[in-house]
C-alpha atoms as a PDB file:
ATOM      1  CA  UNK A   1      79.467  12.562 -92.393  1.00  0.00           C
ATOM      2  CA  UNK A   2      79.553  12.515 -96.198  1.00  0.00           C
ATOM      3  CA  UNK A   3      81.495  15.808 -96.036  1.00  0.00           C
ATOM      4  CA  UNK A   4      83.974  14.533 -93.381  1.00  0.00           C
ATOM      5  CA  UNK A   5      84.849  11.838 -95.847  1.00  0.00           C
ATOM      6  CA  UNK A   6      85.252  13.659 -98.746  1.00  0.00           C
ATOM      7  CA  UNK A   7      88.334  15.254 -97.366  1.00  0.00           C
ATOM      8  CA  UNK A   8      90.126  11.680 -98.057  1.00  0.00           C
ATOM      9  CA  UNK A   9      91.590  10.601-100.801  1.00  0.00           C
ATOM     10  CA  UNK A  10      90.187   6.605-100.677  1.00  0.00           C
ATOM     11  CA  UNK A  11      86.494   7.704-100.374  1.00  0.00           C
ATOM     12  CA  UNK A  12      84.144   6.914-103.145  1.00  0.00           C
ATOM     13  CA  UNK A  13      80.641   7.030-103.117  1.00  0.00           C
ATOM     14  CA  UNK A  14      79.801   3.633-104.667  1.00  0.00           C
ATOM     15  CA  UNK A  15      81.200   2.244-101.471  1.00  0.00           C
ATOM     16  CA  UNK A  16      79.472   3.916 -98.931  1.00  0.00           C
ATOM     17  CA  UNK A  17      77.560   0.983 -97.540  1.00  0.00           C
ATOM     18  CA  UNK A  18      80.895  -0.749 -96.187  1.00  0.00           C
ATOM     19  CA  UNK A  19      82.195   2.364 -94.492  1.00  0.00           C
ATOM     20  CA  UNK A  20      79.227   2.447 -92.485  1.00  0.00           C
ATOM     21  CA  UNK A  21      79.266  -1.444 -91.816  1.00  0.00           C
ATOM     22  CA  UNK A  22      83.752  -0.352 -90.707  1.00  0.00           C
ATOM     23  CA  UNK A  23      82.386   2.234 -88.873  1.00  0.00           C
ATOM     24  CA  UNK A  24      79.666  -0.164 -86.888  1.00  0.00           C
ATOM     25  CA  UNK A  25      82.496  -2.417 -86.790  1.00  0.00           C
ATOM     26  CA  UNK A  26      84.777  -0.361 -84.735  1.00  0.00           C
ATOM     27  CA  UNK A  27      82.194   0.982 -82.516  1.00  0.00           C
ATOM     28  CA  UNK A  28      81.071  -2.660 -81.113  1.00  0.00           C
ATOM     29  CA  UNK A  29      84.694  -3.036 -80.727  1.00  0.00           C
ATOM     30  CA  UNK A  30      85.011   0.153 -78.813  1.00  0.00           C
ATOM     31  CA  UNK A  31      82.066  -0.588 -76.957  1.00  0.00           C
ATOM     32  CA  UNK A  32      83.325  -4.232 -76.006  1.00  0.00           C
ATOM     33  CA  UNK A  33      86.754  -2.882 -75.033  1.00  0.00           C
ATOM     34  CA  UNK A  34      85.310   0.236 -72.674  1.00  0.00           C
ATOM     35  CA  UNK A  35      83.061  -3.011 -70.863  1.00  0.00           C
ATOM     36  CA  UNK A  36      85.888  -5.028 -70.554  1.00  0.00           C
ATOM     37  CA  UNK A  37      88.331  -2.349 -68.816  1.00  0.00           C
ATOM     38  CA  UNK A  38      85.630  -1.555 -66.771  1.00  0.00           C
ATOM     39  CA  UNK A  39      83.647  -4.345 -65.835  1.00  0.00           C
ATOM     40  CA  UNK A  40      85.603  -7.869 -66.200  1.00  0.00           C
ATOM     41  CA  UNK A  41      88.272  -6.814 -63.039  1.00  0.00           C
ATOM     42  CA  UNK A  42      90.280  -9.795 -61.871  1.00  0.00           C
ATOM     43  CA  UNK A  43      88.574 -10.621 -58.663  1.00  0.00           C
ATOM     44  CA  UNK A  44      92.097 -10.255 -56.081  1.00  0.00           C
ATOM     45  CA  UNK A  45      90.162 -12.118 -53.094  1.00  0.00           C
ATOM     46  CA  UNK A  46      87.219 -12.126 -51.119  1.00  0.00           C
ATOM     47  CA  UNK A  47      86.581 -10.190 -47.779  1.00  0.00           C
ATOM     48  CA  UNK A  48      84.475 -11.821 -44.976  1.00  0.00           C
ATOM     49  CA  UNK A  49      83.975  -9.217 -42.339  1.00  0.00           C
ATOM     50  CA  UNK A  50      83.969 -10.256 -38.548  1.00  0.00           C
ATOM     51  CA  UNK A  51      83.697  -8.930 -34.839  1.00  0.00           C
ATOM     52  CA  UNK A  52      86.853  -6.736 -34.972  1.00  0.00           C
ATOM     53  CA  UNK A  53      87.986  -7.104 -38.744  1.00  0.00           C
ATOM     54  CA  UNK A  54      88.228  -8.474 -42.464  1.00  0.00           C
ATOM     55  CA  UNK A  55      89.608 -11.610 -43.344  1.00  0.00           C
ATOM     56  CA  UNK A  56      90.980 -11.763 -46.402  1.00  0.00           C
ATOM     57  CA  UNK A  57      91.340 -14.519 -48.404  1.00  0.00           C
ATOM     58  CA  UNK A  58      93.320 -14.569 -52.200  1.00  0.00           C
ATOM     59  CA  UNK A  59      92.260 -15.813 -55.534  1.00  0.00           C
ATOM     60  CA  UNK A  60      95.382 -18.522 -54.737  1.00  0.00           C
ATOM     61  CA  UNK A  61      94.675 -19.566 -51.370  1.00  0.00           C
ATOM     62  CA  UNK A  62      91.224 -20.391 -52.967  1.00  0.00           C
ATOM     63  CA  UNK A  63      92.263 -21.690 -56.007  1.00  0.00           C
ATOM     64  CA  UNK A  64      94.745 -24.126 -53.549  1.00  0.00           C
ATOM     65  CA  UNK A  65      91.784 -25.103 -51.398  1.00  0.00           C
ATOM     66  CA  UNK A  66      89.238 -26.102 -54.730  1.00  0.00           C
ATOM     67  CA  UNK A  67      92.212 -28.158 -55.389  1.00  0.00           C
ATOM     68  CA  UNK A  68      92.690 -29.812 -51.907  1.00  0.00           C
ATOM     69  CA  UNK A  69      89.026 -29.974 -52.066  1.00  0.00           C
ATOM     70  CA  UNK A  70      88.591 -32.090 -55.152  1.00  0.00           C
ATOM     71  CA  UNK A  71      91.734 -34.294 -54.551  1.00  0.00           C
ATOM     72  CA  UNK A  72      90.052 -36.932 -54.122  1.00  0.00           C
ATOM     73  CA  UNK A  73      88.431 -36.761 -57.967  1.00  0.00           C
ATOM     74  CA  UNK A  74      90.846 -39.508 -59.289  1.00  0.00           C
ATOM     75  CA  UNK A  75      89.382 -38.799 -62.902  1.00  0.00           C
ATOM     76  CA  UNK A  76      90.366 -35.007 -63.677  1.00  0.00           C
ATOM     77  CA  UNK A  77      93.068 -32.909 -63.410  1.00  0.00           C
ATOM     78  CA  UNK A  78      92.503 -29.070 -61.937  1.00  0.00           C
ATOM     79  CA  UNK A  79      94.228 -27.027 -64.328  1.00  0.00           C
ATOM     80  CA  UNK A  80      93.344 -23.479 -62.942  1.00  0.00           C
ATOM     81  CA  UNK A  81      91.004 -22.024 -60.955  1.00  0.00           C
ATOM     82  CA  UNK A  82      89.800 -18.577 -60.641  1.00  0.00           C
ATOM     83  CA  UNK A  83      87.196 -16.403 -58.900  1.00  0.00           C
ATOM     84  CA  UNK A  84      84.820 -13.865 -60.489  1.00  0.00           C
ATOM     85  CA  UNK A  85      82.615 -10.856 -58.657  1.00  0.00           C
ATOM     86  CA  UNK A  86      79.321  -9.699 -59.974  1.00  0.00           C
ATOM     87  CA  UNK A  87      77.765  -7.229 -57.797  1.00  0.00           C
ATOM     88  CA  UNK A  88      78.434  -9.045 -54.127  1.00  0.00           C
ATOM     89  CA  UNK A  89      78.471 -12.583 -55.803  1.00  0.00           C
ATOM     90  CA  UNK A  90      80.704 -14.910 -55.955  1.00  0.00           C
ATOM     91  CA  UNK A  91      81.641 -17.413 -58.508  1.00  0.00           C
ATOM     92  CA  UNK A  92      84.482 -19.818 -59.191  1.00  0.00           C
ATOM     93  CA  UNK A  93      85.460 -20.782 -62.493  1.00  0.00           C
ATOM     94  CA  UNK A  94      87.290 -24.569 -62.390  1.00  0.00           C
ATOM     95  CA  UNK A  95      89.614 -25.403 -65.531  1.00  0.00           C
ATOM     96  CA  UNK A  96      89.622 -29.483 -65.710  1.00  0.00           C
ATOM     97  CA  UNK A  97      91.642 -32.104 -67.772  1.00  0.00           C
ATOM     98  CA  UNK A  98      89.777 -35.485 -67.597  1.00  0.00           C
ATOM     99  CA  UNK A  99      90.488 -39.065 -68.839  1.00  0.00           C
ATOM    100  CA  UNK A 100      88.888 -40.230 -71.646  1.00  0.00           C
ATOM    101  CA  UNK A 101      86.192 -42.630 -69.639  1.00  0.00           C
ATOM    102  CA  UNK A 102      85.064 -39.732 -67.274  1.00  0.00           C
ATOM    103  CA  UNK A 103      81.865 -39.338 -67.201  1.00  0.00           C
ATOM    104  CA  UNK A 104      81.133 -35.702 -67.047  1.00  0.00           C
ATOM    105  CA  UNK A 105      77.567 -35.846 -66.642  1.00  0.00           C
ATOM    106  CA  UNK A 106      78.071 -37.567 -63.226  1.00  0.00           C
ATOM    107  CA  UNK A 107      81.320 -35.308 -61.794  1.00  0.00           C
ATOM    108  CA  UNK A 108      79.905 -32.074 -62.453  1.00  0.00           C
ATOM    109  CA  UNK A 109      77.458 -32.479 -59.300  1.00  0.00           C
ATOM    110  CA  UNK A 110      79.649 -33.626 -57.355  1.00  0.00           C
ATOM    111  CA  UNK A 111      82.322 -31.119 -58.250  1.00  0.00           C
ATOM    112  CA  UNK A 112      79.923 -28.066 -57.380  1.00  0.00           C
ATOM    113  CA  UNK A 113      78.159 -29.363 -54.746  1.00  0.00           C
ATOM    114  CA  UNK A 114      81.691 -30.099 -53.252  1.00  0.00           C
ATOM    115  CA  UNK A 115      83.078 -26.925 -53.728  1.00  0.00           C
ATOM    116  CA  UNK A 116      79.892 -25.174 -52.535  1.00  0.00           C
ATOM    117  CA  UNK A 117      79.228 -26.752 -49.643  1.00  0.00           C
ATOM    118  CA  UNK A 118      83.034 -26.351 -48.902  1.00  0.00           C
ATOM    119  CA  UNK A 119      83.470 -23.061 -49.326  1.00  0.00           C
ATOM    120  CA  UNK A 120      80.782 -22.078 -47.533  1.00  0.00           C
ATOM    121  CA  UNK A 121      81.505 -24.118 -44.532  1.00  0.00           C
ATOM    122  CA  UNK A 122      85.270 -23.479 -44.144  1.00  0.00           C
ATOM    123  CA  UNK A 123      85.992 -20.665 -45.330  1.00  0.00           C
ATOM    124  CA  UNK A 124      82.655 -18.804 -44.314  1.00  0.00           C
ATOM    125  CA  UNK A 125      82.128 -17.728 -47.926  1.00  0.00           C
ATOM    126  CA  UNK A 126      78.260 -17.435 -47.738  1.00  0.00           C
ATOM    127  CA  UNK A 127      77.667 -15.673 -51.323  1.00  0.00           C
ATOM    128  CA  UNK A 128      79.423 -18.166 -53.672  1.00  0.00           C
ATOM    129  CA  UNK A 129      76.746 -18.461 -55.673  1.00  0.00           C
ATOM    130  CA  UNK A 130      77.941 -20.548 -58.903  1.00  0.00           C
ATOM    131  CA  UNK A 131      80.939 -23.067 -59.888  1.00  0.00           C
ATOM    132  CA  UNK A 132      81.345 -23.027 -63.857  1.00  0.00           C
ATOM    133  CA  UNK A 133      83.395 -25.872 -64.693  1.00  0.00           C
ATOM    134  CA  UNK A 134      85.048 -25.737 -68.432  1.00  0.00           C
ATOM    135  CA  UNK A 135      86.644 -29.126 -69.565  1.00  0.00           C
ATOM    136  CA  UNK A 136      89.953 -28.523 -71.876  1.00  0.00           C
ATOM    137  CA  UNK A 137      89.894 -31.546 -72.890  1.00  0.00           C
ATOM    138  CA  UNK A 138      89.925 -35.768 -72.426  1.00  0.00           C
ATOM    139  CA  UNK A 139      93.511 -36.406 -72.937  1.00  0.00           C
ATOM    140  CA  UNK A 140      94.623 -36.529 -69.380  1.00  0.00           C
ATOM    141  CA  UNK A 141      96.540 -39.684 -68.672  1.00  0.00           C
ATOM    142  CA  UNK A 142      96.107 -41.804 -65.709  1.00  0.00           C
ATOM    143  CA  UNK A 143      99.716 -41.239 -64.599  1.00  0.00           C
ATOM    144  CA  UNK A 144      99.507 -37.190 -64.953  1.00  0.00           C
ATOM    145  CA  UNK A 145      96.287 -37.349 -62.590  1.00  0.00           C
ATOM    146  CA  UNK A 146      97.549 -39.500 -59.658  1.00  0.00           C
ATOM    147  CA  UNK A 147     100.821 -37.228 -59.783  1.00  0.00           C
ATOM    148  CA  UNK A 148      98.842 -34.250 -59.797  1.00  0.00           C
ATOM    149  CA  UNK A 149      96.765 -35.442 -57.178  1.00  0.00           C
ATOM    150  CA  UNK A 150      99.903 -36.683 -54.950  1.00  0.00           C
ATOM    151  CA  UNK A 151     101.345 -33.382 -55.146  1.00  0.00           C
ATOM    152  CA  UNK A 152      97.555 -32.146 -54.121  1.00  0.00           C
ATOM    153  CA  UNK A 153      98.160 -33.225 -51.177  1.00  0.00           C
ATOM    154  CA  UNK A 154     101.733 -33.023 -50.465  1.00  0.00           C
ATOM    155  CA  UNK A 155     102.163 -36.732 -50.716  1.00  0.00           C
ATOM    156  CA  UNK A 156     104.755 -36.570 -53.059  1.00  0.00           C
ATOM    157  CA  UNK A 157     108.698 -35.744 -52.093  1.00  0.00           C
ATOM    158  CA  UNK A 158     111.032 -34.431 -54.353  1.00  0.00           C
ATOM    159  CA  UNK A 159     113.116 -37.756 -54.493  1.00  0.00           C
ATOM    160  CA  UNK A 160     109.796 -39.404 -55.286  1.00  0.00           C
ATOM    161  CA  UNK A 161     109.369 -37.130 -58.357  1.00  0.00           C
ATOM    162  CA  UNK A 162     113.134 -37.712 -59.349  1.00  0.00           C
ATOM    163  CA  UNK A 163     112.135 -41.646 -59.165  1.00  0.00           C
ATOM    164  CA  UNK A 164     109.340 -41.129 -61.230  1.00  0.00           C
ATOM    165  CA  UNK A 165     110.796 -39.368 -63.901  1.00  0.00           C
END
């Protein structure tokens, strides 16, 4: 190695010990990079097989029923949702805004067990294992959630929204 780096102008013995900690440096990163165009694919749906086919069913149409699902959760807003594969598991990651006198001890059950017992039931997802909820923060205001919530479920006409802004 020594003699590969002597053919460069910048190298100097005395500083040996940080070349080796650039080089280490650049091989986690290479290593992280080569995992993460490998192994972290976006997840484009789920496939339930049946009697004479696949049904298919999209990271939105799932993202729009967690969202239908959890409507009634007057203290959060559902910011995004999305849906990861590990091996044949399933598991849905939930993006929430929440007031600032949730208590987020108390939703979190309710959120997964919700979702859970949801998916599996409706949708005939059987191997949703997981629901990792990550909360962006408390500033949600009361008047941002029951909008969000209206337009949830489709309470909420466009002259309505022109009268409320």
């Amino acid at each position: 190695m020594r003699e590969f780096l002597l053919q460069f102008e910048f190298y100097r013995q005395d500083h040996e010990f940080f070349y080796g900690l650039a080089a280490a440096a650049l091989f986690l990163i290479l290593v992280r990079f080569i995992g993460w165009a490998f192994f972290a694919r976006k997840c484009q749906g789920v496939y339930i097989p049946g009697e004479n086919g696949q049904l298919f069913i999209t990271t939105h149409a799932l993202e729009d029923f967690v969202i239908r699902t959890l409507a009634e959760q007057e203290e959060m807003v559902i910011d995004r949702v999305k849906l990861k594969k590990k091996s044949r598991e399933f598991s849905v990651i939930i993006n929430i805004r929440v007031s600032g006198d949730t208590n987020v001890q108390e939703l979190r059950p309710v959120i997964e067990d919700r979702v859970i017992s949801q998916v599996k039931c409706r949708l005939g997802i059987d191997n949703l294992n997981t629901v990792n909820i990550i909360v962006k923060n408390f500033s949600a205001k009361d008047s941002q959630i029951n909008r969000r919530h209206k337009l949830a479920m489709k309470e909420f006409s466009p002259r309505e929204e022109k009268e409320n802004k």
